[in-house]
Protein backbone atom coordinates (compact mmCIF):
# COMPACT_ATOMS: atom_id res chain seq x y z
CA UNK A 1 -15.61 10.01 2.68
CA UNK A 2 -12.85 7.56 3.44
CA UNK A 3 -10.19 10.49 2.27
CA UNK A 4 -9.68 13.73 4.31
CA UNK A 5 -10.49 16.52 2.54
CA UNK A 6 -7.74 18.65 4.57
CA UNK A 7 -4.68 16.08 4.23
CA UNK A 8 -6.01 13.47 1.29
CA UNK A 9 -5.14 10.42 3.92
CA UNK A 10 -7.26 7.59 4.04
CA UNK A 11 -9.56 6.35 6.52
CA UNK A 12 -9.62 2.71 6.28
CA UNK A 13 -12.51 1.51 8.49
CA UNK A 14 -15.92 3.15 9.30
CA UNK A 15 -17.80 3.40 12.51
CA UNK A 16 -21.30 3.77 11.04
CA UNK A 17 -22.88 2.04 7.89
CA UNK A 18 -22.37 4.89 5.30
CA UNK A 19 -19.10 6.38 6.16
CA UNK A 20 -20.26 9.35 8.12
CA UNK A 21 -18.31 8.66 11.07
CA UNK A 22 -14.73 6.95 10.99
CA UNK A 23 -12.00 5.46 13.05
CA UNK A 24 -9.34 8.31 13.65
CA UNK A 25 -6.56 6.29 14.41
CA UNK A 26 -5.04 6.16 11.10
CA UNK A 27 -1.26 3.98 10.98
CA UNK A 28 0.94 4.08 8.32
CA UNK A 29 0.36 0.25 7.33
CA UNK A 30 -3.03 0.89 6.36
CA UNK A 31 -1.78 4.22 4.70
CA UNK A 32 0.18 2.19 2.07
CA UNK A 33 -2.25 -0.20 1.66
CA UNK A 34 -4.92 2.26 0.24
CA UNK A 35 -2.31 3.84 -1.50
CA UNK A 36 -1.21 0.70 -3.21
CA UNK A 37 -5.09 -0.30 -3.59
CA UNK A 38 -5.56 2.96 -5.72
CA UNK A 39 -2.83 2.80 -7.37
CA UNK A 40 -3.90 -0.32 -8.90
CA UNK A 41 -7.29 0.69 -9.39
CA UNK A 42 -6.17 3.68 -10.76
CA UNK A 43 -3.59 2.47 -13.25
CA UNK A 44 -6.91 -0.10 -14.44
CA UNK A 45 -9.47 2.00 -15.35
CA UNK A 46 -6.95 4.67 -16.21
CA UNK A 47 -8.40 6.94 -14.30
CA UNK A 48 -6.61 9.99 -13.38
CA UNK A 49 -8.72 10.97 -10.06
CA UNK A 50 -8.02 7.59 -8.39
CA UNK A 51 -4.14 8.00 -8.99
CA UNK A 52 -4.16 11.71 -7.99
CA UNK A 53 -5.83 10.62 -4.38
CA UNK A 54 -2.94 7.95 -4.45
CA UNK A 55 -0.53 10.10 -4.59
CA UNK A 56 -2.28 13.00 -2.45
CA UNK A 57 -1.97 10.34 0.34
CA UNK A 58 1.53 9.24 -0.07
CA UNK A 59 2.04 12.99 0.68
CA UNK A 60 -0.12 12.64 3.47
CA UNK A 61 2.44 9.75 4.56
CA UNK A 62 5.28 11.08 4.05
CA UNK A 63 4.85 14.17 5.76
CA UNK A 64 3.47 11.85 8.68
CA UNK A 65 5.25 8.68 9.06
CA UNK A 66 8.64 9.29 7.17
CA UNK A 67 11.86 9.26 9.17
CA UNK A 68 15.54 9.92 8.35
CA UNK A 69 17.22 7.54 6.29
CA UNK A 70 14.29 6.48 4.16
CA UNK A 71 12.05 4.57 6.88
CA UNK A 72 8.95 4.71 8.31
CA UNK A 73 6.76 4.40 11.62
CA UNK A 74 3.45 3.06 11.82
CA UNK A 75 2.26 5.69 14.42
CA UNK A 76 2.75 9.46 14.57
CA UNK A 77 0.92 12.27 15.69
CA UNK A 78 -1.98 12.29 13.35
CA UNK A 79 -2.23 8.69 14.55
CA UNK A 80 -3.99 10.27 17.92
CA UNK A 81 -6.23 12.70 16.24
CA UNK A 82 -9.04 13.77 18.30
CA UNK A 83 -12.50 14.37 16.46
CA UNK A 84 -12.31 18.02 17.34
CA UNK A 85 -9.27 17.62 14.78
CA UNK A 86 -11.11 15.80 12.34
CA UNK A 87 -14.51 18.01 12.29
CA UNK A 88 -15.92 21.02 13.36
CA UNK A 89 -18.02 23.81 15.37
CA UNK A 90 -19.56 26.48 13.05
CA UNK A 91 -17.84 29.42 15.49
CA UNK A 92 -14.50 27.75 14.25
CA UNK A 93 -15.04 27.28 11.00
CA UNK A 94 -16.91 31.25 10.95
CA UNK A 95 -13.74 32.31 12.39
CA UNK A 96 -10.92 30.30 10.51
CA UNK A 97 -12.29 31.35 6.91
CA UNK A 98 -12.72 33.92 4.82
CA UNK A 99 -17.06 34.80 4.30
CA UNK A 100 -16.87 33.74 0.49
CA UNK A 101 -14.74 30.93 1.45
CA UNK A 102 -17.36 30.03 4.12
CA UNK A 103 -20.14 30.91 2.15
CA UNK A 104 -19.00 27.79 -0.59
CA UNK A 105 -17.96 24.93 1.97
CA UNK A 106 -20.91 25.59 3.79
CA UNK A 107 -23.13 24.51 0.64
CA UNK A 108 -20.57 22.11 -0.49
CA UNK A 109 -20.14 20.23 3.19
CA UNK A 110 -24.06 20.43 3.73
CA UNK A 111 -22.83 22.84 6.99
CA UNK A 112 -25.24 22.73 9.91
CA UNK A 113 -26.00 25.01 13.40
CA UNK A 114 -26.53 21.68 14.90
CA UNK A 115 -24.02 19.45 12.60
CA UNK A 116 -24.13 17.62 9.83
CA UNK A 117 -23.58 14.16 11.27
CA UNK A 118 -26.86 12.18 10.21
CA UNK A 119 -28.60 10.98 13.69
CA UNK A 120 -28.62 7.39 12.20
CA UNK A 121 -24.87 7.68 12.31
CA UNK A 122 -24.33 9.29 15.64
CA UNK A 123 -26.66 7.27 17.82
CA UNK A 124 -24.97 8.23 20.87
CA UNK A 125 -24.98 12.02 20.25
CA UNK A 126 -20.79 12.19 19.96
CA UNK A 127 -20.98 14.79 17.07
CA UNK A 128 -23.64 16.67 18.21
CA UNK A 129 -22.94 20.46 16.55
CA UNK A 130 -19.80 19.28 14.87
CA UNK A 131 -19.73 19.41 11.05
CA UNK A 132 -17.99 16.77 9.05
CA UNK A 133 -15.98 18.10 5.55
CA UNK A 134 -17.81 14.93 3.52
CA UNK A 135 -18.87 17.02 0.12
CA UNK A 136 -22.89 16.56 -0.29
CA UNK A 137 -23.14 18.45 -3.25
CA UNK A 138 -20.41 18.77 -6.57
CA UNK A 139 -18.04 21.13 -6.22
CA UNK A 140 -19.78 22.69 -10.00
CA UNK A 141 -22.67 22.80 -8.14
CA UNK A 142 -21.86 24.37 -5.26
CA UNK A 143 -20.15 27.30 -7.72
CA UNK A 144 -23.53 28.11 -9.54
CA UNK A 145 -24.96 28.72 -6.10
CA UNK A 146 -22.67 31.21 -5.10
CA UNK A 147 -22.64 32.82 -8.74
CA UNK A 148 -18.79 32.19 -9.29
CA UNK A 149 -17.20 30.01 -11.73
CA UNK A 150 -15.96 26.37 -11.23
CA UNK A 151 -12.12 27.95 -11.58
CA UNK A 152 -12.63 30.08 -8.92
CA UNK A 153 -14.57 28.25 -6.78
CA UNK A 154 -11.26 25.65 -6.19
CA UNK A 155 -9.32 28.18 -5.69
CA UNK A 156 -11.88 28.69 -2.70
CA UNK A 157 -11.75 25.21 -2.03
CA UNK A 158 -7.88 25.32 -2.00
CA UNK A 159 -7.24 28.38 0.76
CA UNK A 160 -10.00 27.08 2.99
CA UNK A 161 -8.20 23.83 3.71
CA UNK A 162 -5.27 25.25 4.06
CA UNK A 163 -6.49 27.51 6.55
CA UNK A 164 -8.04 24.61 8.11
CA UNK A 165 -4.84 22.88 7.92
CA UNK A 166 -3.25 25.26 10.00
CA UNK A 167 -5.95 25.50 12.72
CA UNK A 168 -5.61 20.98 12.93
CA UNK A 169 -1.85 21.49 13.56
CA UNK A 170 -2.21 23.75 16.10
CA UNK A 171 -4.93 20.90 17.66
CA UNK A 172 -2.52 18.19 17.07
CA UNK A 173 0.36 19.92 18.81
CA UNK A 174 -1.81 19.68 22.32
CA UNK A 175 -2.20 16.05 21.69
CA UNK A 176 0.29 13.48 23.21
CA UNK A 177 3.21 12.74 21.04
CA UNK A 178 4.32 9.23 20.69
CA UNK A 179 7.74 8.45 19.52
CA UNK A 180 8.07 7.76 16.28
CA UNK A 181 9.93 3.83 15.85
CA UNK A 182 10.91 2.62 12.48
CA UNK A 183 9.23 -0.42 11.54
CA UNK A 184 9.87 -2.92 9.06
CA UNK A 185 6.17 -3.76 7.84
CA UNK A 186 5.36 -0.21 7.30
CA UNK A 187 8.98 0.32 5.34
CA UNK A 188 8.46 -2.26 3.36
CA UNK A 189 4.92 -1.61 2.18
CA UNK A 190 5.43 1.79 1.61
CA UNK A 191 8.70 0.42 -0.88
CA UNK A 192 5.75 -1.56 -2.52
CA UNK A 193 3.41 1.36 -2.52
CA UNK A 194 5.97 3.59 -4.12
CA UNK A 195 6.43 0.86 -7.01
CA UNK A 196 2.76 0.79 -7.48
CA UNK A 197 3.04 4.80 -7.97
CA UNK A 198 5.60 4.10 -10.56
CA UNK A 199 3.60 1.48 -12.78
CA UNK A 200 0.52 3.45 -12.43
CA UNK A 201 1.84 7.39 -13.19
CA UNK A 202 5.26 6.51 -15.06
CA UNK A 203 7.09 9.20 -12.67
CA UNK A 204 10.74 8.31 -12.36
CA UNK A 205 10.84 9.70 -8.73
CA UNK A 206 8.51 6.53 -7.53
CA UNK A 207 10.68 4.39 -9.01
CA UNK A 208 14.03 5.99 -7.48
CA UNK A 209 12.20 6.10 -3.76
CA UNK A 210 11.20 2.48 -3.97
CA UNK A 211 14.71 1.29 -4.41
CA UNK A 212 15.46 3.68 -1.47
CA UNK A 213 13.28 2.35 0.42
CA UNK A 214 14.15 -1.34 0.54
CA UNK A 215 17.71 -0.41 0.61
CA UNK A 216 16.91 1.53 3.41
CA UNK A 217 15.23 -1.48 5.03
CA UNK A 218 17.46 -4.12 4.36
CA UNK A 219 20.33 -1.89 6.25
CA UNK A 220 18.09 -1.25 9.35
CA UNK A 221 16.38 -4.19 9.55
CA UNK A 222 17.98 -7.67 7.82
CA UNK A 223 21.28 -8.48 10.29
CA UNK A 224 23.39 -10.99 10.55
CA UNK A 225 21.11 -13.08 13.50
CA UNK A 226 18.30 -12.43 11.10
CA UNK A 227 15.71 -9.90 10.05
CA UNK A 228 13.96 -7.94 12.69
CA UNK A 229 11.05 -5.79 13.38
CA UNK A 230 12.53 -2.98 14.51
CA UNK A 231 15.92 -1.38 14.02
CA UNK A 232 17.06 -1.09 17.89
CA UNK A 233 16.41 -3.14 20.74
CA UNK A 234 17.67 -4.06 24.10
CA UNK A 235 16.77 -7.61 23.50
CA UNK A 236 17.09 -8.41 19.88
CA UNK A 237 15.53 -11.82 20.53
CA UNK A 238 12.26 -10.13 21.61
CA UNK A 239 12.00 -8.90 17.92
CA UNK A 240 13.13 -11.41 15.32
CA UNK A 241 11.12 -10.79 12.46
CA UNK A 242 8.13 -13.43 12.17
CA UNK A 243 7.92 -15.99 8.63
CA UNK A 244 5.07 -13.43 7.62
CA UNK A 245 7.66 -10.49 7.92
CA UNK A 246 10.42 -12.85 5.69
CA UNK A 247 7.45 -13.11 2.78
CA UNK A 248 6.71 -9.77 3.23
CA UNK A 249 9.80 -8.51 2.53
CA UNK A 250 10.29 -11.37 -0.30
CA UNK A 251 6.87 -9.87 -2.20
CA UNK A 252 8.70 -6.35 -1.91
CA UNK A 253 12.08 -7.56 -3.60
CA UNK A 254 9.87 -9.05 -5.98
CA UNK A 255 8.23 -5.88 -6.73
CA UNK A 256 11.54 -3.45 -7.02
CA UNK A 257 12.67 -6.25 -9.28
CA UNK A 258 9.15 -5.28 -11.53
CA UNK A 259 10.13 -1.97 -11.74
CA UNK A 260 14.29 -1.83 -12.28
CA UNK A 261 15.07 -5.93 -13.87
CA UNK A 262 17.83 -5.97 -11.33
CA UNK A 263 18.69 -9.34 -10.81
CA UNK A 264 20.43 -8.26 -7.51
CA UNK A 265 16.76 -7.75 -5.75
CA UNK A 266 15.94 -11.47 -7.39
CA UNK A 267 19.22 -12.79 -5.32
CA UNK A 268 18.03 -11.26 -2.33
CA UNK A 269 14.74 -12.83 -2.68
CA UNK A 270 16.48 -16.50 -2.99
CA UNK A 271 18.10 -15.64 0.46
CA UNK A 272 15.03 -15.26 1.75
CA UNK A 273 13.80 -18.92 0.90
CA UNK A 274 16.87 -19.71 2.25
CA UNK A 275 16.67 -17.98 5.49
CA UNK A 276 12.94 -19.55 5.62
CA UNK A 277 13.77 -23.24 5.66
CA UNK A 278 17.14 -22.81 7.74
CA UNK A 279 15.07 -20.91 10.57
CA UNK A 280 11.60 -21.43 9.99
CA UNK A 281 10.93 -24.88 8.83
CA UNK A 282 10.28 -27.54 11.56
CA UNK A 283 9.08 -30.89 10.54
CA UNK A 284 8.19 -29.45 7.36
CA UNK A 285 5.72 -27.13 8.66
CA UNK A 286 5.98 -23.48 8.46
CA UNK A 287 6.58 -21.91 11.95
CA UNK A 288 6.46 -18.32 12.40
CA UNK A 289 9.07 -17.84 15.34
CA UNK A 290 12.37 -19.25 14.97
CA UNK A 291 13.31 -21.57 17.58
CA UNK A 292 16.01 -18.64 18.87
CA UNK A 293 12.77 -16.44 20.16
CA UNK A 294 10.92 -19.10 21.15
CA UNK A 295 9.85 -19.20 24.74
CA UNK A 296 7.27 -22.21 24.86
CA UNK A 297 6.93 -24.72 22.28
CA UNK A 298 3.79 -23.66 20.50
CA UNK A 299 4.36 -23.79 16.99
CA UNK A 300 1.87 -21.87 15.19
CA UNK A 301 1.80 -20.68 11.57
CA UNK A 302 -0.67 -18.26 10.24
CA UNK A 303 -2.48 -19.73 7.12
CA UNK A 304 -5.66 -17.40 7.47
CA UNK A 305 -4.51 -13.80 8.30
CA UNK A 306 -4.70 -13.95 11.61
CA UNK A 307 -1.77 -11.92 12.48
CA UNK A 308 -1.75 -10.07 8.67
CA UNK A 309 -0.97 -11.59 5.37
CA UNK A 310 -1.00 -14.99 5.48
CA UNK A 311 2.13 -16.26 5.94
CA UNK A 312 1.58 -19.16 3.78
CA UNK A 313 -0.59 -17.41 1.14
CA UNK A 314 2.61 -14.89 1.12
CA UNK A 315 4.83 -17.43 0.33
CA UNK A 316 2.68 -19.49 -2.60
CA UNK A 317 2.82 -16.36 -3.79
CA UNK A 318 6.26 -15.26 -4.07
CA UNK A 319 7.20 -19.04 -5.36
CA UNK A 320 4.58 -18.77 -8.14
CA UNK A 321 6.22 -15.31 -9.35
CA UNK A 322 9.67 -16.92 -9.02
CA UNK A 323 9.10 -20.31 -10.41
CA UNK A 324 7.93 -18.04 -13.47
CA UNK A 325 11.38 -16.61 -12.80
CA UNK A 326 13.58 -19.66 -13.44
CA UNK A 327 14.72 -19.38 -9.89
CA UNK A 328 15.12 -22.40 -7.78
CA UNK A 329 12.75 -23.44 -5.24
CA UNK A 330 13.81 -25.21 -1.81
CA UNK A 331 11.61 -28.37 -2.60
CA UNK A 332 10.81 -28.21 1.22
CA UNK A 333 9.61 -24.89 0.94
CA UNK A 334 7.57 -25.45 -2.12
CA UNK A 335 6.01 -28.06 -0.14
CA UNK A 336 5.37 -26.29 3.20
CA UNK A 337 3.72 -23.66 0.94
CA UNK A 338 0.61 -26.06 0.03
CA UNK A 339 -3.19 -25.57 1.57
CA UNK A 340 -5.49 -28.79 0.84
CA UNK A 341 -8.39 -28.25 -1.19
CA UNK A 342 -10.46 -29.15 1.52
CA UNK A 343 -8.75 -26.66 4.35
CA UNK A 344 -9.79 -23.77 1.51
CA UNK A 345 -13.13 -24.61 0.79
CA UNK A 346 -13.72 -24.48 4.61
CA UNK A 347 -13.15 -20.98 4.61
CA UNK A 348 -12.39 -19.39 0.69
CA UNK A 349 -12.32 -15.84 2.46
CA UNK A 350 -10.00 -15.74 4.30
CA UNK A 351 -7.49 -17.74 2.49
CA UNK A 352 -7.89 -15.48 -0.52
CA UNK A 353 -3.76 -14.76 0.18
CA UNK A 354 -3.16 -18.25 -1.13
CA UNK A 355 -6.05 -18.10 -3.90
CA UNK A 356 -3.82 -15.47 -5.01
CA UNK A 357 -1.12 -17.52 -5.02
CA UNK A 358 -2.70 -20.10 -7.15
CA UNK A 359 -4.08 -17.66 -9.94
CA UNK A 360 -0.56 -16.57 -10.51
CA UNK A 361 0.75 -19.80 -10.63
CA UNK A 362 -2.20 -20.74 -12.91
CA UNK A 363 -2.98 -17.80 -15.55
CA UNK A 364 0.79 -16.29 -15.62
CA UNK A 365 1.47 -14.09 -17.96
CA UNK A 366 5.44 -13.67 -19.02
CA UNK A 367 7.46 -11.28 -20.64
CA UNK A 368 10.83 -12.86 -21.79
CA UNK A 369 13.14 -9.34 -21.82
CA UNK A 370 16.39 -9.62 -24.11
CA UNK A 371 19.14 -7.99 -22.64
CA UNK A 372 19.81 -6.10 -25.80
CA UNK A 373 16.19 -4.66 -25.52
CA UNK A 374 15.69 -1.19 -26.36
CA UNK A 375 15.36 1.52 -23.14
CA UNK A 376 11.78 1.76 -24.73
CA UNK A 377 10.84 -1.40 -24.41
CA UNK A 378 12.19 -1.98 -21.32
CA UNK A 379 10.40 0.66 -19.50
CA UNK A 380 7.18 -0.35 -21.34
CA UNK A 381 7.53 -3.48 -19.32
CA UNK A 382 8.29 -2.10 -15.82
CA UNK A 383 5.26 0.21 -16.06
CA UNK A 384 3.32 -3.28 -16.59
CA UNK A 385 0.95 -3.67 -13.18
CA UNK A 386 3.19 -5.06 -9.98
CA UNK A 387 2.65 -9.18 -9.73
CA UNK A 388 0.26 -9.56 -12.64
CA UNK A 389 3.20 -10.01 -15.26
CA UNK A 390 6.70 -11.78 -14.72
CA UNK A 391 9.47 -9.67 -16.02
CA UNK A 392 11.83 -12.40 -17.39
CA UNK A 393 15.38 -11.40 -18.24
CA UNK A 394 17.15 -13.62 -20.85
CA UNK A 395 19.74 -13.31 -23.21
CA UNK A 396 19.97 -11.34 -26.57
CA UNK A 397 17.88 -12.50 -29.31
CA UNK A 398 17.74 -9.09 -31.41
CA UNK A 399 15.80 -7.03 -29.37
CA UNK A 400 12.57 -8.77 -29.22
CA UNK A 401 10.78 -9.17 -26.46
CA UNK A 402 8.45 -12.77 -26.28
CA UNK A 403 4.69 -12.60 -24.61
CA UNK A 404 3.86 -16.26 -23.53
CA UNK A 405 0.72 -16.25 -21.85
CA UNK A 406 -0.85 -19.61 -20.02
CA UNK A 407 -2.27 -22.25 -22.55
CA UNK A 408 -2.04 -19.40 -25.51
CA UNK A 409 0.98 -19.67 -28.49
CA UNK A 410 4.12 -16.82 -27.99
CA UNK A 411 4.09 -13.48 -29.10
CA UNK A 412 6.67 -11.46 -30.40
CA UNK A 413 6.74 -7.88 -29.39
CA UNK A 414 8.89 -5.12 -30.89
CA UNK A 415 6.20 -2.09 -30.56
CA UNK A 416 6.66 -0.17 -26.53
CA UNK A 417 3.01 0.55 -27.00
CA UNK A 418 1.77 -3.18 -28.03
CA UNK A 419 3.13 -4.03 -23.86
CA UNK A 420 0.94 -1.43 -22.17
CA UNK A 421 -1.57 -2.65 -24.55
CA UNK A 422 -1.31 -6.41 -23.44
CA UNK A 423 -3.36 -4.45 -20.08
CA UNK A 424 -4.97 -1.80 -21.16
CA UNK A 425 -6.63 -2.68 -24.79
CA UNK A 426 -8.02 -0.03 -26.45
C-alpha cells in the first residue's frame, strides 16, 4: 500500500495503523530514500519485484523532481496532491475506464458504492465514497473471476492506470504549483540512490547518472565560501550548508567511489574533512553552522537525528569507510566523531547513525583491487552492496584481487563470480 499503483512512488508514512490511509505530501528526500531502501533489500534477497518497484519509483522521481542540469527539488506538484488525486468516486472511475477494465479493478481494488476505506481507518468520515487502488485480492485471482487469463488481465491492469494517469494530471494541473528549487540533500541522495540501482540491477545507465549527479552537485552547490543548500540566493550566508550536509555529501563521494574506483571522488571526500575542521570544529566539538552564518552563539550539533542524519553518526561513518581506505584522518576530526558508551546506551535508537558507524569500523570487509585487475573483476566488485565492502585500490600484483575480512585469514580471488558470492552464497 505504501506504493501508488498509478505512478509506483512511495508513500513513506501512514495515517492509520494498516496503511489504508497515507500522508500525500510525498518530497523527493523521502523518494530516494525508499528507493535506496529497496534497492538494498532487493539486491539481498535477490528478489526481482523489490528492485522493479525501485526502479518504478526512480521513474516516478524523475519525472517529478528532476530539473535541468542533473538536479533535483524536494517539492513539485505531486508534492500537493489532493486525495481526490490519490483515490476515487465510482462515477469517475465508471467513466474513466473501459467496462472489462472496470469490471477487473473493481474485484482486484475490493471497489465499493460507499468506498473501500475500512471505517477503523477513516474515523472521521474523510473518504467516505472514495475508493482507494490498494489490491485486496491477487491479480491471478482477480483473472479467474472475470474468466480471462493472467496475460490478459495485466494488460487490463496496464491501460486502466494509464487512463487513470491521465485523469490525476488533469487534477494536479488545478492544484497550486510551487516552484521547483534545486536542493542539495535531495541531489545528493538521489546520486546515492542511483548507485544503489547500479549494485543491485548491474545497468550501466545507474552507474553513468550517479556520476552525473554529484558532478552536477558539486558545480551548483560546493563554492568557493563553502557548500550551500541551494544553488541561488540573495544572501548566501542564509544558506551555508550545515556539518550534516558536508557528511552527507562525504557518504555520497564515498558511494560513486563504490561504483567507478575513481580515486578523484576519494580526494574530494578528504576535502571534505578538511573543510569540516577548518569551518566546523570549535573547541573540538562538532558545530553545525560555521561561525560565518552564525547569528547568536548557540553551538549545537546534532548527534541524534534531530535535524536528519546524525551529523556525528554521518561522520563515524564516512571515517570508518576511509580509514579502511588508507586515507588520512584529521586526528581532531576522528576525535570529534566519538559518542560515549554511556550517551548511546541512553538512547540506542536513535543513535543507530553512529551504531552504524561502529559496525563498519568493527566487521569491515575489504577488497584489495590490483590495478592490473581484469574489467571482470573489477565490475564484480563495484556491483558489491554500497558501504558494506571497501573497494581498496592498490598496486599490481598479477591480477589478483585479496578478500581480508575482520579477525578471518586473506583470500585470494581470481573467479568474478567468487565476489558476488562473498554476498550472496548460494
Amino acid at each position: 500500500a505504501a506504493v501508488d499503483a498509478i505512478d509506483g512512488g512511495f508513500y513513506t508514512s501512514r495515517t492509520d495503523a494498516n496503511w489504508f490511509t497515507v500522508t500525500l505530501d510525498r518530497n523527493g528526500l523521502m523518494q530516494t530514500r525508499a528507493i535506496q531502501s529497496f534497492a538494498m533489500i532487493g539486491q539481498a534477497l535477490d528478489d526481482a519485484s523489490i528492485l522493479e518497484a525501485a526502479e518504478k519509483a526512480m521513474q516516478f522521481h524523475e519525472e517529478n523532481f528532476a530539473l535541468e542540469g542533473g538536479l533535483y527539488a524536494n517539492i513539485a506538484a505531486i508534492s500537493l496532491m489532493a486525495k481526490e488525486a490519490y483515490c476515487w468516486r465510482i462515477e469517475t472511475l465508471k467513466s474513466t475506464l473501459d467496462a472489462s477494465e472496470f469490471a477487473l479493478l473493481k474485484h482486484h481494488y475490493d471497489w465499493q458504492e460507499m468506498g473501500n476505506v475500512p471505517p477503523e481507518s477513516d474515523a472521521q468520515g474523510e473518504f467516505f465514497r472514495l475508493n482507494l487502488l490498494v489490491p485486496k485480492h491477487d491479480l491471478a485471482d482477480s483473472a479467474s473471476h472475470q474468466s480471462i487469463t493472467a496475460q490478459q488481465a495485466q494488460v487490463l491492469l496496464n491501460s486502466a492506470h494509464a487512463k487513470l494517469s491521465v485523469a490525476r494530471k488533469k487534477l494536479l494541473e488545478t492544484s497550486p504549483l510551487p516552484s521547483k528549487v534545486a536542493q542539495a540533500q535531495v541531489t545528493l541522495q538521489t546520486a546515492s540512490a542511483y548507485a544503489s540501482l547500479f549494485t543491485a540491477s548491474g545497468k550501466e545507465e545507474y552507474r553513468a547518472k550517479a556520476v552525473a549527479v554529484f558532478a552536477a552537485f558539486r558545480q551548483a552547490f560546493h563554492r568557493e565560501d563553502g557548500m550551500h543548500f541551494f544553488q541561488d540566493s540573495l544572501y548566501p550566508t542564509t544558506t551555508l550548508a550545515r556539518a550534516g550536509l558536508i557528511a552527507l555529501a562525504q557518504q555520497t563521494a564515498l558511494d560513486v567511489y563504490d561504483i567507478t574506483l575513481d580515486e578523484a571522488a576519494l580526494t574530494y571526500a578528504d576535502s571534505l574533512s578538511a573543510l569540516l575542521v577548518k569551518d566546523y570544529l570549535v573547541d573540538g566539538n562538532l558545530e553545525e553552522v560555521p561561525a560565518a552564518a552564525r547569528f547568536i552563539n548557540l553551538p549545537i550539533t546534532d548527534q541524534t537525528m534531530i535535524f536528519d542524519k546524525s551529523t556525528v553518526g554521518l561522520v563515524k561513518q564516512n571515517l570508518s569507510r576511509m580509514q579502511q581506505l588508507s586515507r588520512e584522518i584529521p586526528v581532531s576530526l576522528y576525535q570529534a566523531a566519538q559518542l560515549s558508551l554511556e550517551k548511546i546506551e541512553q538512547s540506542p535508537v536513535v543513535h543507530t547513525d553512529y551504531l552504524l558507524g561502529l559496525l563498519y569500523q568493527e566487521n569491515h570487509a575489504i577488497l584489495s583491487v590490483p590495478a592490473d585487475a581484469g574489467e571482470d573483476l573489477r565490475q564484480a566488485v563495484t556491483r558489491l552492496p554500497l558501504r558494506l565492502f571497501t573497494r581498496k585500490v592498490v598496486p599490481a600484483n598479477g591480477g589478483k584481487v585479496i578478500y581480508s575480512l575482520h579477525r578471518a585469514d586473506d583470500v585470494t580471488i581470481t573467479d568474478a563470480a567468487a565476489i558476488k558470492s562473498l554476498y550472496q552464497p548460494k
